[in-house]
Protein backbone atom coordinates (compact mmCIF):
# COMPACT_ATOMS: atom_id res chain seq x y z
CA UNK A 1 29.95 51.57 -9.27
CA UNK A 2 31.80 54.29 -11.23
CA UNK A 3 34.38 56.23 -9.54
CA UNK A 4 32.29 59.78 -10.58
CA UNK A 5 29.08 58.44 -8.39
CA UNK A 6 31.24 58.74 -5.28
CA UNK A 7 33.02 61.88 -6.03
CA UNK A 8 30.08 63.35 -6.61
CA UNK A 9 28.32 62.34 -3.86
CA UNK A 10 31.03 63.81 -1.03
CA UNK A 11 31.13 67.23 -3.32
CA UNK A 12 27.28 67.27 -2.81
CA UNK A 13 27.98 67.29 1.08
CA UNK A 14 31.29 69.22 1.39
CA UNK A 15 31.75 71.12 -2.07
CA UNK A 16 35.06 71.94 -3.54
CA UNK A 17 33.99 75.47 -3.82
CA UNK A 18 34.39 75.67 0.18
CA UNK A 19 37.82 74.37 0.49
CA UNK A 20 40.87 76.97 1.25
CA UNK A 21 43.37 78.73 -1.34
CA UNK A 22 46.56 76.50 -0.15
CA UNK A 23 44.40 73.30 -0.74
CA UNK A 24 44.04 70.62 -2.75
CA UNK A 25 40.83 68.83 -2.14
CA UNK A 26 39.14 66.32 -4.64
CA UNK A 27 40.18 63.65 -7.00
CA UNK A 28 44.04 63.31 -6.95
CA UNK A 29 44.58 60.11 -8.99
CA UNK A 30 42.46 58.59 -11.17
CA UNK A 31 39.64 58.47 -13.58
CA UNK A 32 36.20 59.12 -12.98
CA UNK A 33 34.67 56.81 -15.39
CA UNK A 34 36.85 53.98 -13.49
CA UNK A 35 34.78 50.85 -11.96
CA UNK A 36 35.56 50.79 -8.36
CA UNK A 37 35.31 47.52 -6.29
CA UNK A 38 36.34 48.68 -3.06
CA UNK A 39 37.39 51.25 -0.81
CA UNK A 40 39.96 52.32 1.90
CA UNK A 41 39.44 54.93 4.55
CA UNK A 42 42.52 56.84 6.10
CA UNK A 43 43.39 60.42 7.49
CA UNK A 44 46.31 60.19 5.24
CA UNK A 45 47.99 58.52 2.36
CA UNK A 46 51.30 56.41 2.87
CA UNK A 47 52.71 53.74 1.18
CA UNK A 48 51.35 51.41 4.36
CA UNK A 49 47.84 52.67 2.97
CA UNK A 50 48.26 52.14 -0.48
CA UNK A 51 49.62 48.42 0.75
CA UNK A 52 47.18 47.42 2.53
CA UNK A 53 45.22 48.71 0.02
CA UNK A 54 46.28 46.65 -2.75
CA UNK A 55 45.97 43.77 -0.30
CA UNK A 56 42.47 44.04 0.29
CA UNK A 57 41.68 44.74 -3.10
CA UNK A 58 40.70 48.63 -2.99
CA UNK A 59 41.02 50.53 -5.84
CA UNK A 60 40.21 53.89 -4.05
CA UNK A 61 41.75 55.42 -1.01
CA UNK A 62 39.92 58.04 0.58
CA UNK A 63 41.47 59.88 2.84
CA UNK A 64 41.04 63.55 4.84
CA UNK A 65 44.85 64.89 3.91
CA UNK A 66 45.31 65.21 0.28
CA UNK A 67 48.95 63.70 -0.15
CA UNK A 68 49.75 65.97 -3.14
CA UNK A 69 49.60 69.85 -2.02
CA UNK A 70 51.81 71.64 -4.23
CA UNK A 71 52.65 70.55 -7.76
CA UNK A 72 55.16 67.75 -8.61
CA UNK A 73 57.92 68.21 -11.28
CA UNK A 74 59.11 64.68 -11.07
CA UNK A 75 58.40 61.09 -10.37
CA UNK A 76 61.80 59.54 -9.52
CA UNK A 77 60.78 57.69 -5.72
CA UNK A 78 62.90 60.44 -4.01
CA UNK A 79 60.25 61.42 -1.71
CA UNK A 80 57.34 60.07 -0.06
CA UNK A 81 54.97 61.74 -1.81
CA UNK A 82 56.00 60.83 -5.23
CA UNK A 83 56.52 57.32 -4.30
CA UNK A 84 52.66 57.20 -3.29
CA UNK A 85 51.10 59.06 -6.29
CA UNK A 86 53.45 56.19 -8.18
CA UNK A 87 52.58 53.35 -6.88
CA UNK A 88 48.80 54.31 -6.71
CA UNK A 89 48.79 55.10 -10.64
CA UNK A 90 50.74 51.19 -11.63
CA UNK A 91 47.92 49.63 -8.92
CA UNK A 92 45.31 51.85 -10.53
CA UNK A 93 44.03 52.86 -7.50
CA UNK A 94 42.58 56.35 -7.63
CA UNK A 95 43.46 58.95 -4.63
CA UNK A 96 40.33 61.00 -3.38
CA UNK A 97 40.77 63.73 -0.60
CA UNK A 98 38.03 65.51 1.59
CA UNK A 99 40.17 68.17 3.71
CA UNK A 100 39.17 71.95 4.32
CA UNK A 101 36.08 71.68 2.04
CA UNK A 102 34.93 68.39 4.91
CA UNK A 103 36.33 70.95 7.84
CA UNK A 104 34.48 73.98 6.84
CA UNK A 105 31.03 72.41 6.97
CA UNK A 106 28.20 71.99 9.40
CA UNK A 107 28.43 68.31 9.60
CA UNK A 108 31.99 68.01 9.25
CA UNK A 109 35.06 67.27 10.51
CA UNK A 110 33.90 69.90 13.59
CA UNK A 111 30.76 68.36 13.91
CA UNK A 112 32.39 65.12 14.99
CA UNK A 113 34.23 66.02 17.41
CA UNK A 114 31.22 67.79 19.08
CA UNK A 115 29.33 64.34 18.69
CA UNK A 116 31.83 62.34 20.69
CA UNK A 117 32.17 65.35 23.50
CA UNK A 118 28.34 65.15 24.06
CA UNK A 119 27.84 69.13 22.65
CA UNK A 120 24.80 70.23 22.70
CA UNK A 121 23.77 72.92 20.23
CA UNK A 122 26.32 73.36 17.68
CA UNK A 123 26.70 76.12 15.92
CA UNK A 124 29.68 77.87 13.59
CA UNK A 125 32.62 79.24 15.78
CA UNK A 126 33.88 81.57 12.73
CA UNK A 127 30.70 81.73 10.27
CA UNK A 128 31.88 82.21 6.59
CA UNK A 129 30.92 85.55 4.54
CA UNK A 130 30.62 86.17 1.28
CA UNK A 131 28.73 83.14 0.61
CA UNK A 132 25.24 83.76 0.00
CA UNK A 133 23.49 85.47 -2.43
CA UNK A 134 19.77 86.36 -3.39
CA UNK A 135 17.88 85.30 -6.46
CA UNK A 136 14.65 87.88 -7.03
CA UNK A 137 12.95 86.54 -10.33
CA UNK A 138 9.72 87.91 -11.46
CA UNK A 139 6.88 85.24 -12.46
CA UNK A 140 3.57 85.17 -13.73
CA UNK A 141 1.00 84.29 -10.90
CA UNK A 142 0.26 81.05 -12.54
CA UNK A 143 3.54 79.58 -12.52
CA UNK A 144 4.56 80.72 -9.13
CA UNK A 145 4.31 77.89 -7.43
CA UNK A 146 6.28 75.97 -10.16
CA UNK A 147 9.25 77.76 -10.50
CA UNK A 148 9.22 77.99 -6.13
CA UNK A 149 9.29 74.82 -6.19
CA UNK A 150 11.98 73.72 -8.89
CA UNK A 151 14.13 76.55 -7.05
CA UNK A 152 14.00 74.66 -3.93
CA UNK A 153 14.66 71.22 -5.36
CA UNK A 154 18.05 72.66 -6.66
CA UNK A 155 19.45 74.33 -3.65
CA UNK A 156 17.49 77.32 -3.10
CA UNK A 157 15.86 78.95 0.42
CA UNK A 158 17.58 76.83 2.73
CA UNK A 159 18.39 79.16 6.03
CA UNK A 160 19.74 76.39 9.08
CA UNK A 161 16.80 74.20 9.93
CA UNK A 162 14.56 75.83 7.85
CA UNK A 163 14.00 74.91 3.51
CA UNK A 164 11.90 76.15 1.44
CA UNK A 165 12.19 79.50 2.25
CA UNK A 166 11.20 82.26 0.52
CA UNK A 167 9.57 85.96 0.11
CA UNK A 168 6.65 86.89 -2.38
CA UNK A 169 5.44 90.28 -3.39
CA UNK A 170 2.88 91.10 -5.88
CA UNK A 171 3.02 94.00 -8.84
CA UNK A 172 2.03 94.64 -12.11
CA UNK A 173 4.74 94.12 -14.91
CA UNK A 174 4.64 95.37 -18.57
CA UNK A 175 6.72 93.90 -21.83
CA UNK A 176 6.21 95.24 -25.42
CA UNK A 177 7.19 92.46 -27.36
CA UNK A 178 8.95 93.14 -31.13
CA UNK A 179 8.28 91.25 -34.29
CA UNK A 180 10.97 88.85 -33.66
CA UNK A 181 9.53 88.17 -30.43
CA UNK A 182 7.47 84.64 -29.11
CA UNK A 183 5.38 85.52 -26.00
CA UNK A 184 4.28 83.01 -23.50
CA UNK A 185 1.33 85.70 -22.83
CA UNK A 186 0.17 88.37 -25.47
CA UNK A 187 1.29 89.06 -29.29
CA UNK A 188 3.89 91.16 -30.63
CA UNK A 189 3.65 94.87 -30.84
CA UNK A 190 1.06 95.57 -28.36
CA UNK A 191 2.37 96.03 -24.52
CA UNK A 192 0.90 94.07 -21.53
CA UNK A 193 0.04 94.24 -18.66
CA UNK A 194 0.80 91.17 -16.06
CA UNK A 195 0.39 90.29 -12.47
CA UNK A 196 3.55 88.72 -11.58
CA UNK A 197 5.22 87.83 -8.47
CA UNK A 198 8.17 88.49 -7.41
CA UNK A 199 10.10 85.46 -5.84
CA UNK A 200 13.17 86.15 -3.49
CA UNK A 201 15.58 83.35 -2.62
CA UNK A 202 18.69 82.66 -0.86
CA UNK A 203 21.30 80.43 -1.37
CA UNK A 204 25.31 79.59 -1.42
CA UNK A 205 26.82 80.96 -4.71
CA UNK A 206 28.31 77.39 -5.18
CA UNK A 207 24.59 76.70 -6.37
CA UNK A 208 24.15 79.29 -8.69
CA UNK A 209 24.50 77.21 -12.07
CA UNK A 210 22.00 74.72 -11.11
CA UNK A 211 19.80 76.99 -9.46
CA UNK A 212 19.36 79.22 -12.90
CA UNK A 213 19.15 76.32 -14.56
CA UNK A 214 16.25 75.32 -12.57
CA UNK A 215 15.04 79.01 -12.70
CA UNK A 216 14.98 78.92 -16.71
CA UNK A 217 13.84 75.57 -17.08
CA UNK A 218 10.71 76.20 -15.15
CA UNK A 219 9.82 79.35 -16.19
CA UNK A 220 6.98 80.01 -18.55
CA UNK A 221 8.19 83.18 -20.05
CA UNK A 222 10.84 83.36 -23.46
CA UNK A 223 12.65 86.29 -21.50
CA UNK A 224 13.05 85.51 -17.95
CA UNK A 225 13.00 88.59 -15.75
CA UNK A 226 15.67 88.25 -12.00
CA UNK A 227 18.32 89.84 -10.23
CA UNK A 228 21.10 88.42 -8.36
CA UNK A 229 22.58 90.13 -5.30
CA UNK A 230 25.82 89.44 -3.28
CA UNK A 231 24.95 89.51 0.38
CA UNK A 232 27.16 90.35 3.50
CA UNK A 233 25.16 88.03 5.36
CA UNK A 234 27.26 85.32 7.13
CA UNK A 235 26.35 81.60 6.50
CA UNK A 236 25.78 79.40 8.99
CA UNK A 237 26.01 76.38 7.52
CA UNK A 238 29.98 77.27 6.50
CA UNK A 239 32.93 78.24 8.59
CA UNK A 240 35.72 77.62 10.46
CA UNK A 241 35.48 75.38 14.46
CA UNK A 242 32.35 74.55 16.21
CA UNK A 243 30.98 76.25 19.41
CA UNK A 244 28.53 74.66 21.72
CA UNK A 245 27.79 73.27 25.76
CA UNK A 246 28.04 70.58 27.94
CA UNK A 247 24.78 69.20 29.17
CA UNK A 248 26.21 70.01 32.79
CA UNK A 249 29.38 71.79 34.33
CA UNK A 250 32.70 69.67 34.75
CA UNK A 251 35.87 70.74 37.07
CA UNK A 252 39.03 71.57 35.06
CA UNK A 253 40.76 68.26 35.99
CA UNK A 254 37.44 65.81 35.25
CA UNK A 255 36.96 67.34 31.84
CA UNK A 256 40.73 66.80 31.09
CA UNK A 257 40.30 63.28 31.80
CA UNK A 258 36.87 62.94 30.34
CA UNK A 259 38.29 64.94 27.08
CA UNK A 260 41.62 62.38 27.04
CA UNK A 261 39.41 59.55 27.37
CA UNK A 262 36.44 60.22 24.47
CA UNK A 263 39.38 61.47 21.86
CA UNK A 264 41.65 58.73 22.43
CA UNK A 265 44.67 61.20 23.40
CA UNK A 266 47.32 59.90 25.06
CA UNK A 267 48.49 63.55 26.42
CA UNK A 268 47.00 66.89 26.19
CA UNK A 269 49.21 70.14 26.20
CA UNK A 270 47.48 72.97 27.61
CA UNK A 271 47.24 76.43 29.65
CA UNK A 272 45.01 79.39 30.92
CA UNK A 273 42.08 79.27 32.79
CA UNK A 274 38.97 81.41 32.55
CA UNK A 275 37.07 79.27 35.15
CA UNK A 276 37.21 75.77 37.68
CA UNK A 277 34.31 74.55 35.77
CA UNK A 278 34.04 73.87 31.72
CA UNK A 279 30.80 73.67 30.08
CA UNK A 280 31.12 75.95 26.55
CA UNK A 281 33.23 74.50 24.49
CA UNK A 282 34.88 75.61 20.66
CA UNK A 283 36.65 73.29 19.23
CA UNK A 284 38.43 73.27 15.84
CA UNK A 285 40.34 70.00 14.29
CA UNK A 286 43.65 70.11 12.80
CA UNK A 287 45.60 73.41 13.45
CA UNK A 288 42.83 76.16 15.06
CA UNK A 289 44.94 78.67 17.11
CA UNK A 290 43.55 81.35 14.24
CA UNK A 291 40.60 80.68 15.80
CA UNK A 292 41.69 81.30 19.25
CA UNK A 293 40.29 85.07 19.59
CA UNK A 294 36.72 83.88 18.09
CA UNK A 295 36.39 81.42 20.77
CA UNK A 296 37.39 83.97 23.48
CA UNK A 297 34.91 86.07 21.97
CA UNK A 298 32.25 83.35 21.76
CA UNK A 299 32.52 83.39 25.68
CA UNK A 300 34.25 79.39 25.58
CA UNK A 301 35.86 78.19 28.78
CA UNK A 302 37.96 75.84 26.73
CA UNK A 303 39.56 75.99 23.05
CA UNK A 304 40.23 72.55 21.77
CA UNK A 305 42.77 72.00 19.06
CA UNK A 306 46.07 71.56 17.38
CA UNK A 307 49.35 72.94 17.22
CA UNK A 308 49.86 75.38 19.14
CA UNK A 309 53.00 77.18 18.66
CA UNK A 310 54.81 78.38 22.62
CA UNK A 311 54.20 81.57 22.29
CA UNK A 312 50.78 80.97 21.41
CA UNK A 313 49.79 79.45 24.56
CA UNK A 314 50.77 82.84 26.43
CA UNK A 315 47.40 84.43 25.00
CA UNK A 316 45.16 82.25 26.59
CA UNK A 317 46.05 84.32 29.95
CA UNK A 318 42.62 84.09 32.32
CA UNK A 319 40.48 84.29 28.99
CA UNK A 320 40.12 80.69 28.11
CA UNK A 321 41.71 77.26 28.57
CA UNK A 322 43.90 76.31 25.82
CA UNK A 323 43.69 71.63 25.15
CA UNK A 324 46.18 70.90 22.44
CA UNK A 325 45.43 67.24 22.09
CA UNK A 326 47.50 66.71 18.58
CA UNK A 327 46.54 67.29 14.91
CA UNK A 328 46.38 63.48 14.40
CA UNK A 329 44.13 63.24 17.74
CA UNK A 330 41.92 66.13 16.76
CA UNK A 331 40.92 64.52 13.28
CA UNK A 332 41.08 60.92 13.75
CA UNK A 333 37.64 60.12 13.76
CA UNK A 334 37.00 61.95 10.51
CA UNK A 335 37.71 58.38 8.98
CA UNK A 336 34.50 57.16 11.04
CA UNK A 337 32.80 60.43 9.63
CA UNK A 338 33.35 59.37 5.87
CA UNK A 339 32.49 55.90 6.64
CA UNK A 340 29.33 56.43 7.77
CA UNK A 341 28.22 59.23 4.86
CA UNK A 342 29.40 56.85 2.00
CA UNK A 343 27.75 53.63 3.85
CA UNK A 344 24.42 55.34 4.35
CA UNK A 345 24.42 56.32 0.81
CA UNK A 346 25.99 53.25 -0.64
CA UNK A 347 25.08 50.45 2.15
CA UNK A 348 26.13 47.78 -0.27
CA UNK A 349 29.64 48.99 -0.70
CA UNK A 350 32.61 47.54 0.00
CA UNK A 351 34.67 50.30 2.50
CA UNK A 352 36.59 49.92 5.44
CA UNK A 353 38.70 51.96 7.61
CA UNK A 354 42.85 51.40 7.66
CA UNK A 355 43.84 49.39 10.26
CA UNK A 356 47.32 51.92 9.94
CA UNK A 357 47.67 54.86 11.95
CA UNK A 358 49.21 57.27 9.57
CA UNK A 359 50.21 59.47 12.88
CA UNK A 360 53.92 60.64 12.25
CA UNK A 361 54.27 61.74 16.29
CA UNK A 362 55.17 58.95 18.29
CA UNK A 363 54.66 59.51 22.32
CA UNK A 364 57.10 58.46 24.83
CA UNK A 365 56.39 58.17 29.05
């Protein structure tokens, strides 16, 4: 299997398009066109990684972390970094990295850690604006269903648990074609009249290309009539932490315990209390405490997350309980997340997670 099918497949479910300014998501090292043979799961990239790589003959390393974020000047083994990117381009293995892009969807990063809380009902803590936009194209009645259709099959009118979705007014439009002209419907230099539809449909501006490619492809007419609007409406689908509830009520100290225990943490750092009981939970992986006022707002009783700076912890006060439970700790099942996306698609691939952990923090009792 080429390199490209994989790639393509994660940017299908978490999109560059959605990853932060400061990151650097996507294909690192290597070439798309490259054969790959087998594949490596990790939250980060070391030089353990790219070992154990090479000894179990994986030619791509996925991993959550990219390991280059800012550009490199030189490759002379001084640091870490460029000692990875160096031994990963003489192994030709290629680098691949799924990191703010994976966190800022529904069924991300987020959406894991709900899954092995038991949440129910997850929804976007911090929903993402500036996202959406509207298609409105005008179409002959006869082709209607058609171009609907093609819209939808690349991306179009999909609102939460809903697709397909779409709006449909009737009118009467007019064209007066010229000499030069080659009408689907009438003949040059007389004007018609035609009763069109017009078609409105949402969807991410990440989609746009495809989707007007769709919209011209379909379309019966030599001059396709639409409009495209930029909508304030926030998306759903795409943001920042997860918000949801228990199925029951737990005392302070049992969901402590219960929380240590399903995310493998070995200690939790936390403070504030809104309440003895927890049962709505927001949780963000990696560092969250920018999310901190959106999941006092979102009524949580608990904040789950990463590091916390001192001062930070202070603004929990009686609003919210604050569980730091480490960045590592907080994203560490994203490996099982990327396992299981790739294997569904690709069940006859060789992947497997590292047996490392790439966790720099070492606890000591």
């Amino acid at each position: 299997m080429k390199l490209v099918e994989i790639t393509k497949y994660l940017e299908s479910l978490a999109p560059l398009h959605l990853q932060e300014d400061y990151d650097n998501s996507g294909l690192i090292v290597g070439n798309p066109q490259d054969e790959i043979t087998g594949a490596l799961v990790a939250l980060d990239c070391t030089e353990r990684i790219v070992d154990e790589a090479i000894e179990h003959h994986c030619n791509l390393i996925i991993t959550h972390h990219p390991i280059v974020f800012r550009g490199l000047k030189r490759f002379n083994d001084s640091t870490y970094v460029e000692r990875v990117v160096a031994k990963a381009i003489r192994h030709r293995i290629a680098l691949y990295a799924a990191h703010t892009n994976l966190d800022n969807i529904r069924g991300g990063v987020n959406a894991k850690i709900m899954e092995r809380l038991g949440i129910q009902n997850p929804a976007m803590l911090s929903p993402k604006g500036n996202v959406l936009k509207k298609l409105k194209v005008f179409v002959p009645i006869s082709h209607s269903e058609v171009v609907k259709n093609a819209l939808f099959a690349a991306g179009a009118g999909n609102i939460s648990n809903y697709s397909e979705c779409s709006f449909s007014s009737s009118g009467t439009g007019t064209f007066l074609p010229n000499e030069y002209a080659l009408p689907t419907i009438g003949e040059a230099g007389r004007r018609e009249n035609v009763q069109e539809l017009a078609i409105e449909v949402i969807y991410p501006y990440y989609k746009e290309r495809n989707i007007l490619i769709a919209m011209y492809e379909s379309h019966p007419y030599e001059e396709v009539a639409y409009d495209i609007y930029s909508l304030d409406n926030s998306y759903q689908e795409v943001g920042a932490g997860m918000i949801g509830n228990l199925a029951e009520p737990q005392p302070k100290e049992t969901f402590l315990s219960f929380l240590k225990e399903q995310m493998n943490v070995q200690v939790i750092r936390h403070a504030g209390h809104k309440t003895n009981n927890i049962q709505r939970v927001a949780v963000c992986g990696g560092a969250g405490s920018f999310l901190l006022k959106n999941a006092i707002r979102a009524g949580a009783d608990v904040f789950i997350s990463s590091d916390f700076k001192y001062h930070e912890f202070f603004d929990a006060e009686d609003k919210i309980m604050i569980a730091d439970i480490g960045h590592f700790e907080s994203e560490q099942f994203t490996q099982d997340l990327l396992l299981e996306v790739i294997r569904k698609k690709f069940p006859n691939f060789a992947i497997q997670i590292t047996k490392e952990s790439t966790n720099p923090i070492k606890y000591y009792f």
